[in-house]
N, C-alpha and C. Protein backbone atom coordinates (compact mmCIF):
# COMPACT_ATOMS: atom_id res chain seq x y z
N UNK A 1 -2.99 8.58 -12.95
CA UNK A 1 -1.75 8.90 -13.62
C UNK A 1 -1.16 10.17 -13.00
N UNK A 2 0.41 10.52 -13.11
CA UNK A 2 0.44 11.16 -12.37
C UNK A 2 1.97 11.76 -13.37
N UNK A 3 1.15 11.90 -14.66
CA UNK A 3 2.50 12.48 -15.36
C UNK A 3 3.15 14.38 -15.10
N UNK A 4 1.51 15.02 -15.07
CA UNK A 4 1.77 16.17 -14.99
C UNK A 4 2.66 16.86 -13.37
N UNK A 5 2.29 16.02 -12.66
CA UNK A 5 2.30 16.67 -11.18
C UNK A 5 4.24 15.52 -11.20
N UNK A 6 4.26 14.67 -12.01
CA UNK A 6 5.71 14.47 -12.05
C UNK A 6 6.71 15.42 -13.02
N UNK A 7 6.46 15.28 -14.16
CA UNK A 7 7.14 16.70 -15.32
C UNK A 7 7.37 18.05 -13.58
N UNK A 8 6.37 18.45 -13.23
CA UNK A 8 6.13 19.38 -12.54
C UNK A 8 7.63 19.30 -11.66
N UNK A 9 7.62 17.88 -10.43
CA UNK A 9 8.38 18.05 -9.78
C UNK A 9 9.71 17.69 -9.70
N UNK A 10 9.80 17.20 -11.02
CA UNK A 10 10.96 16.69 -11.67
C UNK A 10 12.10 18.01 -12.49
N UNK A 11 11.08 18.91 -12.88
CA UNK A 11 11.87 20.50 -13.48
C UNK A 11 12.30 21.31 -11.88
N UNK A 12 11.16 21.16 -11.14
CA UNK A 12 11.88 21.87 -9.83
C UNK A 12 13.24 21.41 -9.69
N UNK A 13 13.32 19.75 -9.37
CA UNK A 13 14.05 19.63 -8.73
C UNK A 13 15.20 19.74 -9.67
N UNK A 14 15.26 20.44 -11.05
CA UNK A 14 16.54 19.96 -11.81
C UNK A 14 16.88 21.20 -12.02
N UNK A 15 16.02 21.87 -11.37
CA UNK A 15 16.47 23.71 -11.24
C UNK A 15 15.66 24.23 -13.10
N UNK A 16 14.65 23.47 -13.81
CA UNK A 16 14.01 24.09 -14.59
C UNK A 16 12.30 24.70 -14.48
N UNK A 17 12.49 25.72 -15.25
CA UNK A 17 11.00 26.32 -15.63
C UNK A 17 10.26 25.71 -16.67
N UNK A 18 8.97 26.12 -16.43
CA UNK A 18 8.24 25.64 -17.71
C UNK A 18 8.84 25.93 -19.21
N UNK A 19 9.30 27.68 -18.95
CA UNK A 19 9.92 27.91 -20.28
C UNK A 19 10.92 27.54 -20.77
N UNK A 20 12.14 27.18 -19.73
CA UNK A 20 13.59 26.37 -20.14
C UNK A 20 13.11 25.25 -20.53
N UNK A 21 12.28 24.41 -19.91
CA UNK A 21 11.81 23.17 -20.04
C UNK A 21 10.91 22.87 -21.60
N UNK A 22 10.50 23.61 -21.78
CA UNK A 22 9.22 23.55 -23.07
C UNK A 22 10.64 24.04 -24.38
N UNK A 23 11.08 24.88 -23.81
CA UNK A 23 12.14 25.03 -24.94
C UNK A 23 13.29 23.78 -25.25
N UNK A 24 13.45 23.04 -24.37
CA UNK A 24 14.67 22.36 -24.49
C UNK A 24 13.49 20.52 -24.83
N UNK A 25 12.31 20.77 -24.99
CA UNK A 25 12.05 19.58 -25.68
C UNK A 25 11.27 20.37 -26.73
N UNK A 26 11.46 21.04 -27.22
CA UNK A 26 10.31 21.77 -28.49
C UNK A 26 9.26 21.93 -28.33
N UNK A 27 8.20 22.21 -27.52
CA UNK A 27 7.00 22.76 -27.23
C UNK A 27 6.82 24.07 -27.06
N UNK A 28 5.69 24.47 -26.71
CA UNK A 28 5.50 25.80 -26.19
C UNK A 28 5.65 26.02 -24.80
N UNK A 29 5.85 27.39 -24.60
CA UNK A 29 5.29 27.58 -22.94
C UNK A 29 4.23 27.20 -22.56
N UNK A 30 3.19 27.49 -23.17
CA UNK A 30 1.93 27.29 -22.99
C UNK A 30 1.52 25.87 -23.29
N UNK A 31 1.99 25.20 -24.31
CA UNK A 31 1.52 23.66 -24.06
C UNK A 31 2.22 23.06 -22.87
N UNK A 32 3.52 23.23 -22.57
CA UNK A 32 4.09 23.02 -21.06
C UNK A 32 3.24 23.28 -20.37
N UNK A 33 2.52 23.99 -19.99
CA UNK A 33 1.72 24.25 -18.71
C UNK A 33 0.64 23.31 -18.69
N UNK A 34 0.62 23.02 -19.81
CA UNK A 34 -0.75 22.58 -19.87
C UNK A 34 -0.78 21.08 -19.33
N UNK A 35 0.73 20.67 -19.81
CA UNK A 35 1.20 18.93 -19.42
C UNK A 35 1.31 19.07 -17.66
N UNK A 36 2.03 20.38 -17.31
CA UNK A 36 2.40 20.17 -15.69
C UNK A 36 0.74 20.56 -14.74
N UNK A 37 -0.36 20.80 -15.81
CA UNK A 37 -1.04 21.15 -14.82
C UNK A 37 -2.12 19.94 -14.83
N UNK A 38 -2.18 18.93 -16.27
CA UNK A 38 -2.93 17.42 -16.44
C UNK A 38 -3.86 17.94 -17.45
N UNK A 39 -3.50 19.14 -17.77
CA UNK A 39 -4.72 19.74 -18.63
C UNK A 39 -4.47 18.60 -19.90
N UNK A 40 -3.72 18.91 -20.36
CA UNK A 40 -2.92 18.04 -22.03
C UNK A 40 -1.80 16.82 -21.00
N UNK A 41 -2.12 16.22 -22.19
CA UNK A 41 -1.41 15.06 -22.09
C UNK A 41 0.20 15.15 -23.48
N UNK A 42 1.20 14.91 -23.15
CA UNK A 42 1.97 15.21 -24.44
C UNK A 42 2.44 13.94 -24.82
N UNK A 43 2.73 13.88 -26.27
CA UNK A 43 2.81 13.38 -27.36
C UNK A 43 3.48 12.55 -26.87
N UNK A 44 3.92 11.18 -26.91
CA UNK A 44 4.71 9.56 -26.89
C UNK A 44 6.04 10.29 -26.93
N UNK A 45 6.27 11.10 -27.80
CA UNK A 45 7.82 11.39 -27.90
C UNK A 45 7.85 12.36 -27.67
N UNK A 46 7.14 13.30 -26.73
CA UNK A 46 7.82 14.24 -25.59
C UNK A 46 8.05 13.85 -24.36
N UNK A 47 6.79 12.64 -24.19
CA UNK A 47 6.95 11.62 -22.88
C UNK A 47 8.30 10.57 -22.82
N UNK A 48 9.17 10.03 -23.73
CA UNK A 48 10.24 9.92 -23.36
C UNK A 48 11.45 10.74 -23.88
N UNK A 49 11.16 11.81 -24.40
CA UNK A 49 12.00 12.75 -24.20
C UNK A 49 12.00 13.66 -22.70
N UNK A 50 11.30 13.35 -22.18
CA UNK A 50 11.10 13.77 -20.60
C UNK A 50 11.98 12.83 -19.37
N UNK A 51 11.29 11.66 -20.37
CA UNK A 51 12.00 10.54 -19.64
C UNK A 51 13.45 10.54 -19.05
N UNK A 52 14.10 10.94 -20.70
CA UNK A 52 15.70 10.57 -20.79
C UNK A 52 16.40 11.66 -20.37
N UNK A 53 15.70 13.19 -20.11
CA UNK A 53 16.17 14.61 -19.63
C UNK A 53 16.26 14.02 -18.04
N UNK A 54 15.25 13.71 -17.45
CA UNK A 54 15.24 13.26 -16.33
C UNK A 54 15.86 12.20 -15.84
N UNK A 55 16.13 11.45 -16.88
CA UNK A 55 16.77 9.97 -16.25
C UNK A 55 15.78 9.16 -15.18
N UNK A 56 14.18 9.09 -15.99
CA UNK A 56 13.35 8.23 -15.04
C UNK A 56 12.84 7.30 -15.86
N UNK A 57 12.62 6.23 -15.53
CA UNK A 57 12.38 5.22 -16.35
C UNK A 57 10.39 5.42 -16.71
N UNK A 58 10.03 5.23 -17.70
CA UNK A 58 8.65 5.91 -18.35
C UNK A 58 7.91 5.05 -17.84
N UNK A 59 7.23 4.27 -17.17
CA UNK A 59 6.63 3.59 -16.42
C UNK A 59 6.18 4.32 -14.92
N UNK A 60 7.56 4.69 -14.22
CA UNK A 60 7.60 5.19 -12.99
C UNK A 60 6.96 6.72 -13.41
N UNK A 61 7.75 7.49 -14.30
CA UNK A 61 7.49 9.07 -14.94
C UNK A 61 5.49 9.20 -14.78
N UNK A 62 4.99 8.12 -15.46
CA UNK A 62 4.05 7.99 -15.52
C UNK A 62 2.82 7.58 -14.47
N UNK A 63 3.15 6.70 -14.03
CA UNK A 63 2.19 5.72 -12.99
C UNK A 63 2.26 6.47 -11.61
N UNK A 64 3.88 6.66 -11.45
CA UNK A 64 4.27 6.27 -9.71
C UNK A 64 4.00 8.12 -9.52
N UNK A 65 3.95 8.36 -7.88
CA UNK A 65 3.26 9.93 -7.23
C UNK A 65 5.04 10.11 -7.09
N UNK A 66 6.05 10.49 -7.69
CA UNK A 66 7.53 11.14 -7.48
C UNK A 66 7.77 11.27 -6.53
N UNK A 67 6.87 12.24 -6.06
CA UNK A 67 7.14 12.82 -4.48
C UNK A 67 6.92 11.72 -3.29
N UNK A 68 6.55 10.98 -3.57
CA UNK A 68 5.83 10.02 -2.46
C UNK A 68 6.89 8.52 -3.10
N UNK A 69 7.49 8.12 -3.85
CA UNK A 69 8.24 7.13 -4.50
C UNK A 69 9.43 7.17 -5.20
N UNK A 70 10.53 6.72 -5.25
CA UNK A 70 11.29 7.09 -6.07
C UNK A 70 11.78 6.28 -7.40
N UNK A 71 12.19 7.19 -8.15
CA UNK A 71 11.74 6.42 -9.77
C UNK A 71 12.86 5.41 -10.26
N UNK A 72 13.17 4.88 -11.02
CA UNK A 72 14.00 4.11 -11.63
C UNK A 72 14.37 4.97 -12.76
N UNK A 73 15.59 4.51 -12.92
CA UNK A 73 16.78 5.25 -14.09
C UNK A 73 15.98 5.09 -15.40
N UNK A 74 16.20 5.91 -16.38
CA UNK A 74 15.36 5.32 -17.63
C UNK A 74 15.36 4.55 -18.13
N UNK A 75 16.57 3.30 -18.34
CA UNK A 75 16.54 2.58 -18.67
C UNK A 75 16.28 1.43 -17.78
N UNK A 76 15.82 1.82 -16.76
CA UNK A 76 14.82 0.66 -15.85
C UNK A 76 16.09 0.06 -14.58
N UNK A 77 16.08 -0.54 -13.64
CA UNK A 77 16.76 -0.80 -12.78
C UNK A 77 16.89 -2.67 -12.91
N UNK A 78 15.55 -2.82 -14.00
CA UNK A 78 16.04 -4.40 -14.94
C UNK A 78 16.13 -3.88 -16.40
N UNK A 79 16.61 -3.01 -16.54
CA UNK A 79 17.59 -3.20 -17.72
C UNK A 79 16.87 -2.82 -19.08
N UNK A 80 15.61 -2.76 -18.34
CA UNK A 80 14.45 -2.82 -19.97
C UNK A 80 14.86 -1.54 -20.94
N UNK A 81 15.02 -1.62 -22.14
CA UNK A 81 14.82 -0.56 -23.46
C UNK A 81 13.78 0.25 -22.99
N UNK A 82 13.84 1.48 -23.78
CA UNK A 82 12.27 2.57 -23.53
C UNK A 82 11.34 1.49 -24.68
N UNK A 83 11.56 0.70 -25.18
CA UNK A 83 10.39 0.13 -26.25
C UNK A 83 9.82 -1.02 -25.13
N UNK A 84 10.74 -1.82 -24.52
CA UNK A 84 9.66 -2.52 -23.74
C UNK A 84 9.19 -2.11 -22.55
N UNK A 85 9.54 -1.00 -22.20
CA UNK A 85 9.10 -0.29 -21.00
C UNK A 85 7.69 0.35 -21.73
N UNK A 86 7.40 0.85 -22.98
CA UNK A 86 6.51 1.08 -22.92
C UNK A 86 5.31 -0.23 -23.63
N UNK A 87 5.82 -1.16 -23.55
CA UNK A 87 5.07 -2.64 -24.16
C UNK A 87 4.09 -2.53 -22.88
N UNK A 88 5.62 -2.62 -21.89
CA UNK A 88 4.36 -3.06 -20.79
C UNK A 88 3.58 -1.66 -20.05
N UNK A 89 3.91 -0.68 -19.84
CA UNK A 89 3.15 0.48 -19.42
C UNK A 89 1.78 0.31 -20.77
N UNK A 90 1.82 -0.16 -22.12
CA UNK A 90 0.89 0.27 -22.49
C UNK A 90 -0.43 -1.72 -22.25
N UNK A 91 0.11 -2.76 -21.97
CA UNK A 91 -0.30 -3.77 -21.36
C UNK A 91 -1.12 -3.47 -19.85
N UNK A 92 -0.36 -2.32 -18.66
CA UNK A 92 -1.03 -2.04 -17.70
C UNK A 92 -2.12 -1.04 -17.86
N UNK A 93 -2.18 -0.04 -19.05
CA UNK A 93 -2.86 0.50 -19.29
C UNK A 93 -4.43 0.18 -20.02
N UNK A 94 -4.04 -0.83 -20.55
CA UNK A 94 -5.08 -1.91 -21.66
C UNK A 94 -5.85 -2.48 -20.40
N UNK A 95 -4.77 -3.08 -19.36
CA UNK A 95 -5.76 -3.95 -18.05
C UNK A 95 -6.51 -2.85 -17.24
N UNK A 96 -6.25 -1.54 -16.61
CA UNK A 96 -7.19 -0.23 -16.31
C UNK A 96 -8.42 -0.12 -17.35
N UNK A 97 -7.86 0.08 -18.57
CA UNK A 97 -9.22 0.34 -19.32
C UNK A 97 -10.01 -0.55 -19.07
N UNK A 98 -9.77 -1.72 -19.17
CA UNK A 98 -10.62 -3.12 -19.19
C UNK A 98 -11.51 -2.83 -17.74
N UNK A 99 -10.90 -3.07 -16.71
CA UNK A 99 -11.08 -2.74 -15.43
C UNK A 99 -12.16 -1.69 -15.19
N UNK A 100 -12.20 -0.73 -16.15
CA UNK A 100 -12.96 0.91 -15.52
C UNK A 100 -13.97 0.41 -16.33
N UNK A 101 -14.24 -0.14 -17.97
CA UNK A 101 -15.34 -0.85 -18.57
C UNK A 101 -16.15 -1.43 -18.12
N UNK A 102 -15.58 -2.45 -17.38
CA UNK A 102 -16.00 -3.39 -15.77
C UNK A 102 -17.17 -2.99 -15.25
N UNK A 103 -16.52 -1.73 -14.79
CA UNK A 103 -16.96 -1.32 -13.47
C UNK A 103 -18.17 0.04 -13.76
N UNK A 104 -18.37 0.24 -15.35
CA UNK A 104 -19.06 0.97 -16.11
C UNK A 104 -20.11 0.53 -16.03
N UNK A 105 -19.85 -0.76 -16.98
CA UNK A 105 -20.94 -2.01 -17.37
C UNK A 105 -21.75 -2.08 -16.16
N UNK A 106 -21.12 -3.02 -14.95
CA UNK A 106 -21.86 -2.99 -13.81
C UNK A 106 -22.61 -2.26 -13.17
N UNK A 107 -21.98 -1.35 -13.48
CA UNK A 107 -22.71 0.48 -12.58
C UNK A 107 -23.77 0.61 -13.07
N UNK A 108 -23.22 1.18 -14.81
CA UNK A 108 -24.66 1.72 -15.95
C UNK A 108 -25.04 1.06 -16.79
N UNK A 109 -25.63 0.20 -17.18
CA UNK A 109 -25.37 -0.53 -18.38
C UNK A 109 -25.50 0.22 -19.60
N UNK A 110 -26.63 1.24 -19.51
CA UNK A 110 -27.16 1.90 -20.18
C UNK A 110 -26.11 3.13 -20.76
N UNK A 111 -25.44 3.44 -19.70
CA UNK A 111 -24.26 4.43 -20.17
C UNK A 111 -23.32 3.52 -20.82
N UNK A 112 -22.98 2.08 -20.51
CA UNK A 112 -21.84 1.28 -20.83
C UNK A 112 -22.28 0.95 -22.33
N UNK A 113 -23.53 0.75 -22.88
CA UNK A 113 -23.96 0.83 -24.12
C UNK A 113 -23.75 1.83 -24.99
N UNK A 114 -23.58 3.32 -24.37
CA UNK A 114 -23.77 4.33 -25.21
C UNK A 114 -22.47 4.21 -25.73
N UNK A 115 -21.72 4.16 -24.67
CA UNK A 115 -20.11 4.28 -25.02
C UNK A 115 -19.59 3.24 -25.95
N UNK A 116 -20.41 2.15 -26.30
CA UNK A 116 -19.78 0.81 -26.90
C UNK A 116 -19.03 -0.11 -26.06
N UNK A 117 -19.68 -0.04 -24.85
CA UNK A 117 -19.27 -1.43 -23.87
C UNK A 117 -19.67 -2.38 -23.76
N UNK A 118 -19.48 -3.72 -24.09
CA UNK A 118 -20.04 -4.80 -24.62
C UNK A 118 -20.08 -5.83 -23.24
């Protein structure tokens, strides 16, 4: 995932700081830092309130490396709502988990037990 290191290069490029930035969606300075550095993860509705400041569609905000890709408008470049944009970001996310369980199970079983991997 690559939300923090996007928030990050997404305020550069819009000419904001952590502190303009944390102020103009209601956070702290300090929880800001914490999102641009991957420390914290922020709340569903600071993540598309990020979205719609930026004009990136929450899929791309999330998944795609910014710097290395460029994002889609927020409301998607097919048109999708932020509700089914996040149907399916949280569908690709369900298939990763599944995937890393996988690959748990196989590895450890013994760790894949502790955790409740079936």
């Amino acid at each position: 995932m690559y939300l923090g290191q996007n928030i990050k290069l997404l305020s550069s490029l819009k000419g904001y700081n952590g502190a303009n930035l944390a102020k103009e969606l209601g956070v702290s300075s300090g929880q800001m830092s914490k999102y641009m550095s991957g420390d914290s993860t922020p709340r569903m509705e600071t993540i598309i309130a990020v979205a719609e400041l930026f004009d990136v569609n929450l899929h791309d905000l999330i998944l795609l490396d910014l710097g290395k890709q460029q994002a889609r408008p927020f409301e998607g470049a097919d048109g999708l709502s932020p509700d089914v944009q996040l149907e399916e970001l949280n569908k690709l996310l369900r298939q990763r988990v599944n995937e890393l369980e996988r690959e748990i199970a196989d590895r450890d079983p013994t760790l894949a037990k502790k955790l409740g991997i079936e």
